[in-house]
C-alpha atoms as a PDB file:
ATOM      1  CA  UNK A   1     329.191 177.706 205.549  1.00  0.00           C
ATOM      2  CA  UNK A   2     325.557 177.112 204.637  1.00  0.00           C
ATOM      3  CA  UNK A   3     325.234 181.425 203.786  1.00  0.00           C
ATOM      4  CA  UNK A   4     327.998 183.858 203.471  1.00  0.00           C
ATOM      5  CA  UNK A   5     329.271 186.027 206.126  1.00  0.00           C
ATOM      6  CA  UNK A   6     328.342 189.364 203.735  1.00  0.00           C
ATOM      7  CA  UNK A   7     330.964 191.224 205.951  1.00  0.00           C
ATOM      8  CA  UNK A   8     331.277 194.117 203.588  1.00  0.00           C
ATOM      9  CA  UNK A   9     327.582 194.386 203.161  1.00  0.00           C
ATOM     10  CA  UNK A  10     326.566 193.840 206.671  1.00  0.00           C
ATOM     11  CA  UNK A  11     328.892 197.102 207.943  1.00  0.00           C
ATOM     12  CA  UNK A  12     326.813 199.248 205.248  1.00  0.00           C
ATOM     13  CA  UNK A  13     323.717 197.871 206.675  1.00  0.00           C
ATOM     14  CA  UNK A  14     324.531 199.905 209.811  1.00  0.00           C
ATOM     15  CA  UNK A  15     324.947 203.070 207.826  1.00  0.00           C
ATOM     16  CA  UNK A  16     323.394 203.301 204.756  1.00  0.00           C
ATOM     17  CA  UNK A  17     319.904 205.049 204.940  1.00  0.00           C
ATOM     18  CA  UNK A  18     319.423 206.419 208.181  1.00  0.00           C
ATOM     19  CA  UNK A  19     315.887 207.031 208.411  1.00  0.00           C
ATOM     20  CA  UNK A  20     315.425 203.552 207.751  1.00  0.00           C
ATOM     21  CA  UNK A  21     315.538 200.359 209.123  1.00  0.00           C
ATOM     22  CA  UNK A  22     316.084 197.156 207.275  1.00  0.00           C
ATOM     23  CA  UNK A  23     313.185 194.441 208.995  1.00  0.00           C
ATOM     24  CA  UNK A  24     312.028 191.125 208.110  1.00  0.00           C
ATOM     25  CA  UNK A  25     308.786 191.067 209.914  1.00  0.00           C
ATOM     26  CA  UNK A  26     306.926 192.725 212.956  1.00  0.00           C
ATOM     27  CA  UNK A  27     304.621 190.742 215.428  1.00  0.00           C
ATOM     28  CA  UNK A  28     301.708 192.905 217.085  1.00  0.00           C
ATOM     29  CA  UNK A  29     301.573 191.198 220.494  1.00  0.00           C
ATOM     30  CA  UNK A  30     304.446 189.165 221.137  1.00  0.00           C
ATOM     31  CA  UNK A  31     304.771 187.792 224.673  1.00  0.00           C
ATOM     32  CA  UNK A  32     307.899 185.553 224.156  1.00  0.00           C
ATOM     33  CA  UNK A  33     310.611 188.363 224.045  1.00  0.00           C
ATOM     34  CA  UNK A  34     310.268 190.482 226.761  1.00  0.00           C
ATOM     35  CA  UNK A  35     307.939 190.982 229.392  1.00  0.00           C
ATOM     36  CA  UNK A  36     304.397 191.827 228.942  1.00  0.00           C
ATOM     37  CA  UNK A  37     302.700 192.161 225.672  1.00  0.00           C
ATOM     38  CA  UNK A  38     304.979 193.863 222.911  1.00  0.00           C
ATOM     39  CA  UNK A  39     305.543 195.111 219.934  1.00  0.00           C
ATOM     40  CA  UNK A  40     308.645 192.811 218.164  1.00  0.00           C
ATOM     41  CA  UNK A  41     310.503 194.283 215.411  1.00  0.00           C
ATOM     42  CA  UNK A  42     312.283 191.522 213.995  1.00  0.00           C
ATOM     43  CA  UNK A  43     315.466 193.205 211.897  1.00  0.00           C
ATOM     44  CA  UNK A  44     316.912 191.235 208.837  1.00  0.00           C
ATOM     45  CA  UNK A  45     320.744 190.222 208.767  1.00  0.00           C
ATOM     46  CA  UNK A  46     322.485 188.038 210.489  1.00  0.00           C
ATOM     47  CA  UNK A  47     326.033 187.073 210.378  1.00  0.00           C
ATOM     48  CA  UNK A  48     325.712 184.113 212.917  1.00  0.00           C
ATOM     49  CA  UNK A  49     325.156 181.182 211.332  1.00  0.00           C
ATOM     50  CA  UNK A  50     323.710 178.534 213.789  1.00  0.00           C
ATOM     51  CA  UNK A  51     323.392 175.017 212.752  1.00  0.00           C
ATOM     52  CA  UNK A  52     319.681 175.351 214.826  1.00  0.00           C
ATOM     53  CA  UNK A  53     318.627 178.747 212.541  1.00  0.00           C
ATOM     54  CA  UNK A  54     314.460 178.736 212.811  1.00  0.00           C
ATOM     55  CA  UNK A  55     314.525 181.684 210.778  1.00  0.00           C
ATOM     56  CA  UNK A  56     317.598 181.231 208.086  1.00  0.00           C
ATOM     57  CA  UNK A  57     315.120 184.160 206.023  1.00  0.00           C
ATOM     58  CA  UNK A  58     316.595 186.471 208.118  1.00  0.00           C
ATOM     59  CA  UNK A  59     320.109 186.539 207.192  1.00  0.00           C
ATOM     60  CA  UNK A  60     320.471 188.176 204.183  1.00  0.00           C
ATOM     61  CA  UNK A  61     321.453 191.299 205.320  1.00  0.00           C
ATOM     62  CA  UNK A  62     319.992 192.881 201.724  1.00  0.00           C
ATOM     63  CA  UNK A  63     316.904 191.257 202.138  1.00  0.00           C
ATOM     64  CA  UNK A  64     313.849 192.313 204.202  1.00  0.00           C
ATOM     65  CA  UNK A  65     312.056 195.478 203.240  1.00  0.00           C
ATOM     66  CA  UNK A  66     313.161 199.568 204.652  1.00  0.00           C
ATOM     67  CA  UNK A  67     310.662 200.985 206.967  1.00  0.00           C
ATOM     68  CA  UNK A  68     310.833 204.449 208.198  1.00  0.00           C
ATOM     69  CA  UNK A  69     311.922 204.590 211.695  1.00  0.00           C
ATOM     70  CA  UNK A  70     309.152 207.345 212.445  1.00  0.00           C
ATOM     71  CA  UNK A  71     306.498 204.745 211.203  1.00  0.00           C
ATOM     72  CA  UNK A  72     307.737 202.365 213.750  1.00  0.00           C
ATOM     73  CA  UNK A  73     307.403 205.058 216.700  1.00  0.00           C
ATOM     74  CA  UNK A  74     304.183 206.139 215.599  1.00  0.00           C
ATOM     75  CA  UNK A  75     302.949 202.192 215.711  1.00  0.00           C
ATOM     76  CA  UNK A  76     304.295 201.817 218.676  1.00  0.00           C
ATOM     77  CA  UNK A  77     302.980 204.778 220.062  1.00  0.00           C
ATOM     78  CA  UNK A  78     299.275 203.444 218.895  1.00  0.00           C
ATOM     79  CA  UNK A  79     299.739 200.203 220.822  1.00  0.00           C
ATOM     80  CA  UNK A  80     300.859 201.488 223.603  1.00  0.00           C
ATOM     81  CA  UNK A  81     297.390 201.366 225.010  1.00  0.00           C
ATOM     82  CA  UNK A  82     297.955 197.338 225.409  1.00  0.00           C
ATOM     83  CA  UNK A  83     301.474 197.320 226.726  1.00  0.00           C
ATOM     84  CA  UNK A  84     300.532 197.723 230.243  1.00  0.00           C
ATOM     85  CA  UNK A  85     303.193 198.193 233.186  1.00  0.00           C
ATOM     86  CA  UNK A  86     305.604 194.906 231.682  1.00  0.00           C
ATOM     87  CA  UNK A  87     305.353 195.486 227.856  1.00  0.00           C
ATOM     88  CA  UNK A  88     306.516 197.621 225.149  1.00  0.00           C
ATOM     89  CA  UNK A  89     308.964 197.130 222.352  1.00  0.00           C
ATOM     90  CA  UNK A  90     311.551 194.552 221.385  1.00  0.00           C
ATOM     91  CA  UNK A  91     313.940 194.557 218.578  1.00  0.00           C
ATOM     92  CA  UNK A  92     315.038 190.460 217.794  1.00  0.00           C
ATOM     93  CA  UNK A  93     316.165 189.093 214.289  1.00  0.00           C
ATOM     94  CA  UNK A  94     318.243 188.646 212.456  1.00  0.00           C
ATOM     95  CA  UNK A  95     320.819 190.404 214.539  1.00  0.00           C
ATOM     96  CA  UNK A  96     319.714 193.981 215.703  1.00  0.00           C
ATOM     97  CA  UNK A  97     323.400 195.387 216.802  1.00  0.00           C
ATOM     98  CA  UNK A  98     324.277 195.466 212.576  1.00  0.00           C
ATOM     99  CA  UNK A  99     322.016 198.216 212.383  1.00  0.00           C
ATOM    100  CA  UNK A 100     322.647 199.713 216.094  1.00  0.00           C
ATOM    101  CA  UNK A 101     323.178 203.509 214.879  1.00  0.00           C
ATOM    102  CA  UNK A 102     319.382 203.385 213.497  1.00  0.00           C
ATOM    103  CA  UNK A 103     318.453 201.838 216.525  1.00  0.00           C
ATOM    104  CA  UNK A 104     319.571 204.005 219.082  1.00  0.00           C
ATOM    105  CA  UNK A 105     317.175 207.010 217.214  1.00  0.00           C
ATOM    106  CA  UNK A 106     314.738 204.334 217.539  1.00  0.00           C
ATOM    107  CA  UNK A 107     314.953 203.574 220.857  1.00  0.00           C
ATOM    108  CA  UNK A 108     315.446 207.438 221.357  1.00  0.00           C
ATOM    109  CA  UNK A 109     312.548 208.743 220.405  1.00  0.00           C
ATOM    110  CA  UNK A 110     310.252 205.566 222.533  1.00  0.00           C
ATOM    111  CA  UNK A 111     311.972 206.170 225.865  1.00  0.00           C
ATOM    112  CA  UNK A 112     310.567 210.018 225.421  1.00  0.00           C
ATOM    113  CA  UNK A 113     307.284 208.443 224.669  1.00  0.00           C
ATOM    114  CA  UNK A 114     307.340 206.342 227.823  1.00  0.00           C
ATOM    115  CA  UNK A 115     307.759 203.213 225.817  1.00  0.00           C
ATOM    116  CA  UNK A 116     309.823 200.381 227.668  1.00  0.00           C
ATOM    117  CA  UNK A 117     312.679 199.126 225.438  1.00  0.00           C
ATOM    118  CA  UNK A 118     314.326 195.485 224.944  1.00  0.00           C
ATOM    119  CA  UNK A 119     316.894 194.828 222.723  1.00  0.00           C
ATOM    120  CA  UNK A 120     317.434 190.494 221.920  1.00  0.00           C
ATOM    121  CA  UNK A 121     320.864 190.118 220.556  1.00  0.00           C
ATOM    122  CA  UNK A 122     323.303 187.642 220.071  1.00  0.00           C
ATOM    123  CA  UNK A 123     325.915 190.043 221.080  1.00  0.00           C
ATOM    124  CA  UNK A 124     327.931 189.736 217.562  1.00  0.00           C
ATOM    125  CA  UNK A 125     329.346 193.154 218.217  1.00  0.00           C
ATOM    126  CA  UNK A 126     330.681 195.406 221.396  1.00  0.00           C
ATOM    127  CA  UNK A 127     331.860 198.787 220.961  1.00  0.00           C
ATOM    128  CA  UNK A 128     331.264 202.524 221.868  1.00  0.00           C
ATOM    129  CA  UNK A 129     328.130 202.689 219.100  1.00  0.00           C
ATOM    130  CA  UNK A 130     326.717 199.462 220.834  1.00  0.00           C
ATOM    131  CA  UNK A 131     327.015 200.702 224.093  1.00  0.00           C
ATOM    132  CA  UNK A 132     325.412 204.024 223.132  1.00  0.00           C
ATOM    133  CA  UNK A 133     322.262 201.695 221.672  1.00  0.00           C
ATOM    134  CA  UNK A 134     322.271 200.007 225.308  1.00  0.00           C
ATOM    135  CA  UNK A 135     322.197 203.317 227.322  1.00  0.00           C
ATOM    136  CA  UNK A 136     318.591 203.906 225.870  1.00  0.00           C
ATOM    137  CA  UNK A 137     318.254 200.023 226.630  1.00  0.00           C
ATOM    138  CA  UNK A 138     315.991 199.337 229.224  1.00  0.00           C
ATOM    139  CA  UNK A 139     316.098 195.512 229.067  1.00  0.00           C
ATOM    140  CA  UNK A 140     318.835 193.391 227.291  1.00  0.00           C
ATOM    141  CA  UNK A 141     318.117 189.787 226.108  1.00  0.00           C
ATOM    142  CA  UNK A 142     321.821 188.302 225.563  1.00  0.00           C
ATOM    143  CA  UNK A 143     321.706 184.794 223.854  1.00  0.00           C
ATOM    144  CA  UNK A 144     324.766 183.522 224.960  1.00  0.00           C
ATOM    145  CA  UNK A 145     324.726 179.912 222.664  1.00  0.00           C
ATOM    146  CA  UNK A 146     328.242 178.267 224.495  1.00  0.00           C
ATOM    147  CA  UNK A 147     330.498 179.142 226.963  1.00  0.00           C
ATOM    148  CA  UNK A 148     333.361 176.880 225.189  1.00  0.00           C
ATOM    149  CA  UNK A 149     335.282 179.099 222.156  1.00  0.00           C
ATOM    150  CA  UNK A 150     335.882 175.863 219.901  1.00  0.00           C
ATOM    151  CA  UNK A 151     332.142 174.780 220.156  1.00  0.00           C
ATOM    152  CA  UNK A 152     330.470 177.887 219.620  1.00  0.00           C
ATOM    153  CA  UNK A 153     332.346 178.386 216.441  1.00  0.00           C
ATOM    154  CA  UNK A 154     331.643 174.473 215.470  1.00  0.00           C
ATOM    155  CA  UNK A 155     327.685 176.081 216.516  1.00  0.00           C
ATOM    156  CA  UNK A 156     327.894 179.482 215.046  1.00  0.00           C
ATOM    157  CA  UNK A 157     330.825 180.086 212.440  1.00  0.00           C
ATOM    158  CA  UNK A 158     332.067 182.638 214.979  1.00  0.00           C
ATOM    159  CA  UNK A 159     333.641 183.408 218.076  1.00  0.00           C
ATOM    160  CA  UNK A 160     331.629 184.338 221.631  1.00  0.00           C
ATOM    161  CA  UNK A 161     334.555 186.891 221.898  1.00  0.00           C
ATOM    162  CA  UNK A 162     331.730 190.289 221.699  1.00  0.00           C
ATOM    163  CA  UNK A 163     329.310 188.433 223.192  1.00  0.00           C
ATOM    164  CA  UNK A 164     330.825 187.534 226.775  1.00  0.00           C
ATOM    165  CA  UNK A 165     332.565 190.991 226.420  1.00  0.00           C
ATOM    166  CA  UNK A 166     329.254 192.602 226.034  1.00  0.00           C
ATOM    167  CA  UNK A 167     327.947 190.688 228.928  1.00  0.00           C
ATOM    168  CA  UNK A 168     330.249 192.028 231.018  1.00  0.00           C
ATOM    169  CA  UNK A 169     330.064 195.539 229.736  1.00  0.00           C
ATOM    170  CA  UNK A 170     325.755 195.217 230.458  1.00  0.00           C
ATOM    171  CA  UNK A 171     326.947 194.397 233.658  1.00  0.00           C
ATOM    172  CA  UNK A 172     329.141 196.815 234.791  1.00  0.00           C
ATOM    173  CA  UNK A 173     326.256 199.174 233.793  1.00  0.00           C
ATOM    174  CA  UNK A 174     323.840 198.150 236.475  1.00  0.00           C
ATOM    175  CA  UNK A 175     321.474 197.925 233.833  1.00  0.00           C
ATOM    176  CA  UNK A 176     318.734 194.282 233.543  1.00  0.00           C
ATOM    177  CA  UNK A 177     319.918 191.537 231.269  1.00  0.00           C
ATOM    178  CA  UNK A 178     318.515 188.347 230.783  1.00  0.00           C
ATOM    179  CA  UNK A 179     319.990 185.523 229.196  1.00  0.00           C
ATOM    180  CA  UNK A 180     318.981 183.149 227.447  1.00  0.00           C
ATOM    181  CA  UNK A 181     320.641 179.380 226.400  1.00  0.00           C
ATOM    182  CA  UNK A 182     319.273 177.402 223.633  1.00  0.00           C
ATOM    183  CA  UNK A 183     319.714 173.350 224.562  1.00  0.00           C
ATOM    184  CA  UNK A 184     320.732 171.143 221.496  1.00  0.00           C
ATOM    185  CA  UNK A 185     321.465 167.521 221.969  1.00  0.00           C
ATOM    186  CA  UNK A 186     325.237 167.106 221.531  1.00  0.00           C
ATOM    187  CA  UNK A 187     326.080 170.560 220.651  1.00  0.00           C
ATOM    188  CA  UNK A 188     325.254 172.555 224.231  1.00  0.00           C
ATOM    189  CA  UNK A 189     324.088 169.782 226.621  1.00  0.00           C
ATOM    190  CA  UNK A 190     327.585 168.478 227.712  1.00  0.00           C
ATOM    191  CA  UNK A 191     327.628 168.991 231.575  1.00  0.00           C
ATOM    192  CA  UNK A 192     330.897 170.375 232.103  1.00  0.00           C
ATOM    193  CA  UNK A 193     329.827 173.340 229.883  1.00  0.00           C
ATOM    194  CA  UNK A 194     326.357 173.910 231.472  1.00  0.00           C
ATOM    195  CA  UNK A 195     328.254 173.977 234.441  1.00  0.00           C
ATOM    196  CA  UNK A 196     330.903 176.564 233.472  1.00  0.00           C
ATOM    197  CA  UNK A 197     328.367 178.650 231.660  1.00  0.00           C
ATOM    198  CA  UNK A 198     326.354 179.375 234.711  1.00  0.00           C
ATOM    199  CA  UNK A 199     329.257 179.458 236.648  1.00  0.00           C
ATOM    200  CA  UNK A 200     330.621 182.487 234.261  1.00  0.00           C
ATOM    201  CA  UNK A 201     327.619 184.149 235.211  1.00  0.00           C
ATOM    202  CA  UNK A 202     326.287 183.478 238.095  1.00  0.00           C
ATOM    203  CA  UNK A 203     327.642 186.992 239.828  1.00  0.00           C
ATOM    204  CA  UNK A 204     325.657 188.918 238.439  1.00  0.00           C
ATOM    205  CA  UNK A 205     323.886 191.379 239.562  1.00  0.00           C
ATOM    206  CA  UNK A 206     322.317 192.337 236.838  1.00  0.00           C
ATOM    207  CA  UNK A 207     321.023 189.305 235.696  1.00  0.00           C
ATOM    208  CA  UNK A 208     317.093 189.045 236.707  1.00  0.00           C
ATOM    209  CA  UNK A 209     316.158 185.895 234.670  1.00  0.00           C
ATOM    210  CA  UNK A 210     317.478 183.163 232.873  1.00  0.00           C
ATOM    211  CA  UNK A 211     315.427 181.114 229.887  1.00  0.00           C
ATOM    212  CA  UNK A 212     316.643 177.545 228.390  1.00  0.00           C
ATOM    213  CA  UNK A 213     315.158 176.931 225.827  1.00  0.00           C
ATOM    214  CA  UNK A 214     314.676 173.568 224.083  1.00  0.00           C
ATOM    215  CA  UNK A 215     316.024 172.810 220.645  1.00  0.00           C
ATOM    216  CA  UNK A 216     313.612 172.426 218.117  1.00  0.00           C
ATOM    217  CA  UNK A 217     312.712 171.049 214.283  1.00  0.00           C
ATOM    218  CA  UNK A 218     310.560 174.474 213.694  1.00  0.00           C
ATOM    219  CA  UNK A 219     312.687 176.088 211.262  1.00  0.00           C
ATOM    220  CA  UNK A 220     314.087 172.883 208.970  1.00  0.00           C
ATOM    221  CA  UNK A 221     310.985 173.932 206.602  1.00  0.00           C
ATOM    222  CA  UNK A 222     312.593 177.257 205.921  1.00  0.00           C
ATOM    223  CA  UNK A 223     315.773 175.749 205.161  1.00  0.00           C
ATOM    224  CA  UNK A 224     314.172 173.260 202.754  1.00  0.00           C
ATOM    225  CA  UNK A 225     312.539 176.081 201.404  1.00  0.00           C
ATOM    226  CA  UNK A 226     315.943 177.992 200.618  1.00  0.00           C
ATOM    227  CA  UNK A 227     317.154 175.067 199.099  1.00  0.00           C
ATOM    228  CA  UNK A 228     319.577 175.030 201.883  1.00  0.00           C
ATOM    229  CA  UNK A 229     320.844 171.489 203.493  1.00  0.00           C
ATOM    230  CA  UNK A 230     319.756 171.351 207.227  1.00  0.00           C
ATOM    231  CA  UNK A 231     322.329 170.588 209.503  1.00  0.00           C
ATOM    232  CA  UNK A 232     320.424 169.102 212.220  1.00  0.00           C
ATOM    233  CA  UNK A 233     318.758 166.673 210.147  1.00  0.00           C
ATOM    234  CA  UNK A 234     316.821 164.088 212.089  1.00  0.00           C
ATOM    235  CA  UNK A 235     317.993 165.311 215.550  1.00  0.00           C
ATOM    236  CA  UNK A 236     315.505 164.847 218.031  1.00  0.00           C
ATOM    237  CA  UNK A 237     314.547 167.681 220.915  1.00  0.00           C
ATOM    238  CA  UNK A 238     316.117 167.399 224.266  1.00  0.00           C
ATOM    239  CA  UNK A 239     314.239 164.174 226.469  1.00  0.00           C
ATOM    240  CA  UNK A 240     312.661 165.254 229.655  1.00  0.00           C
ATOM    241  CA  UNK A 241     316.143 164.043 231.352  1.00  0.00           C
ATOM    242  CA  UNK A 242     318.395 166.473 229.463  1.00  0.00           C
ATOM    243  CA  UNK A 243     316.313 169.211 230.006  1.00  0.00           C
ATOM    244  CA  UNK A 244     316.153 168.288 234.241  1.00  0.00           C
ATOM    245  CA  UNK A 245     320.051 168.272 233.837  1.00  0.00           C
ATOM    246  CA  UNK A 246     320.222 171.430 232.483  1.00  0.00           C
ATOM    247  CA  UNK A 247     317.536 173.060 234.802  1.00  0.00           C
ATOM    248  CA  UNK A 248     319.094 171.592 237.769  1.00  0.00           C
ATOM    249  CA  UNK A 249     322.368 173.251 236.738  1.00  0.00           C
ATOM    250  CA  UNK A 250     321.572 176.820 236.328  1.00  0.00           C
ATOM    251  CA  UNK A 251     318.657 176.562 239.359  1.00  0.00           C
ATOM    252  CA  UNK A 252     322.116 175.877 241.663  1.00  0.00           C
ATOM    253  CA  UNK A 253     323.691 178.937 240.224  1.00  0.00           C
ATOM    254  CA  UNK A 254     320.297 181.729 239.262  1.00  0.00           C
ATOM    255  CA  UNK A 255     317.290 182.043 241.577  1.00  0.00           C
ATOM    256  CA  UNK A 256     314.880 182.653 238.299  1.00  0.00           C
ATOM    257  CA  UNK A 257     315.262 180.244 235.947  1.00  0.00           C
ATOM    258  CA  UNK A 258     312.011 179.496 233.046  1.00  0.00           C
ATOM    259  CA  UNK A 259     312.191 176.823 230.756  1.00  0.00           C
ATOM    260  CA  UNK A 260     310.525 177.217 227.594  1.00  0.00           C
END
């Protein structure tokens, strides 16, 4: 394990200061998470720990910096001009469900200023507080990373126990989810997986879009900055053939399908 789990540390992250919330960076007018132009609130902590991190800066769930959760409304509330009918705000990481109490005040007080909602998790945690946060929800963006137990612990250090439990849950809402695959050469390419991935979801209803999403070497320079050894050293981004494969796959099973 390349960074510790911070288990004990990550559960106070959820309740410790509760005006606050714990972020490692915001982007103005992000149009990659979400639809539309948003604001993306990008929350530190993490207790994934992909081999493919691009942003390993974000786990430390005591680093970042505490910003008020009003001064995050009223910015959002001052952009709002550019959102349009698509945009509004996202919450990405890190992993936004360890601080999902702060976030459902957040998300709270922008549904009563009109503001559309999007939540990008990993899906590291599904219980009543979680589903509270996804009741003010409007959009979910699930990153479901394998479909196979043994490799998405070999991928992630944990189990995608929560996460295809909180797919489900999302589900049985009625509520929009995309989801979202990354594709890493030897890790989640195998066929027989791709297949049963999109087979696991390919019901539902509530399921409007689906992004894969090619591995890339964009992050190794944060790891090399951490002094931290990068475990995809050297591996190469998915050839035009893997990423047809994969394409072909899900466009069988989902009728929107963007590769990225």
């Amino acid at each position: 394990m390349y960074f510790p789990l911070q288990d004990i540390e990550a559960a106070r992250l959820n309740l410790d200061d509760p005006e606050h919330l714990r972020i490692h960076s915001i982007e103005t007018f992000g149009t990659h998470d979400g639809p539309g132009v948003r604001l993306v609130i990008f929350v530190q902590g993490c207790q994934f720990r992909c081999v493919y991190c691009q942003n390993p800066d974000t786990l430390d769930v005591k680093g970042g910096t505490l910003v008020e959760i009003n001064e995050l409304v009223q910015r959002a509330v001052r952009q709002r001009g550019y959102f349009g009918k698509e945009g509004g705000v996202t919450v990405s990481g890190g992993e936004p469900l360890l601080q999902r109490s702060k976030l459902l005040a957040l998300f709270q007080r922008l549904q009563q200023e009109g503001i559309n909602t999007c939540l990008d998790s990993n899906g590291r945690l599904n219980n009543a507080e979680v589903h509270a946060l996804l009741a003010y929800t409007d959009l979910l963006l699930l990153d479901v990373k394998h479909s196979n137990e043994e490799w998405h612990r070999k991928l992630t250090g944990l189990s995608n126990k929560s996460t295809l439990e909180l797919a489900a849950y999302r589900e049985s809402t009625g509520k929009r989810m995309w989801l979202r695959y990354v594709l890493v050469p030897g890790w989640t390419d195998q066929e027989e997986y791709l297949e049963e991935w999109a087979q696991r979801f390919s019901a539902y209803k509530t399921v409007d879009r689906v992004e894969l999403i090619p591995f890339h070497q964009f992050g190794q320079h944060k790891w090399e900055a951490m002094n931290m050894p990068y475990p995809l050293q050297g591996l190469e981004s998915p050839s035009a053939a893997i990423k047809q494969k994969a394409l072909a796959i899900f466009q069988r099973h989902f009728k929107n399908v963007v590769l990225k």
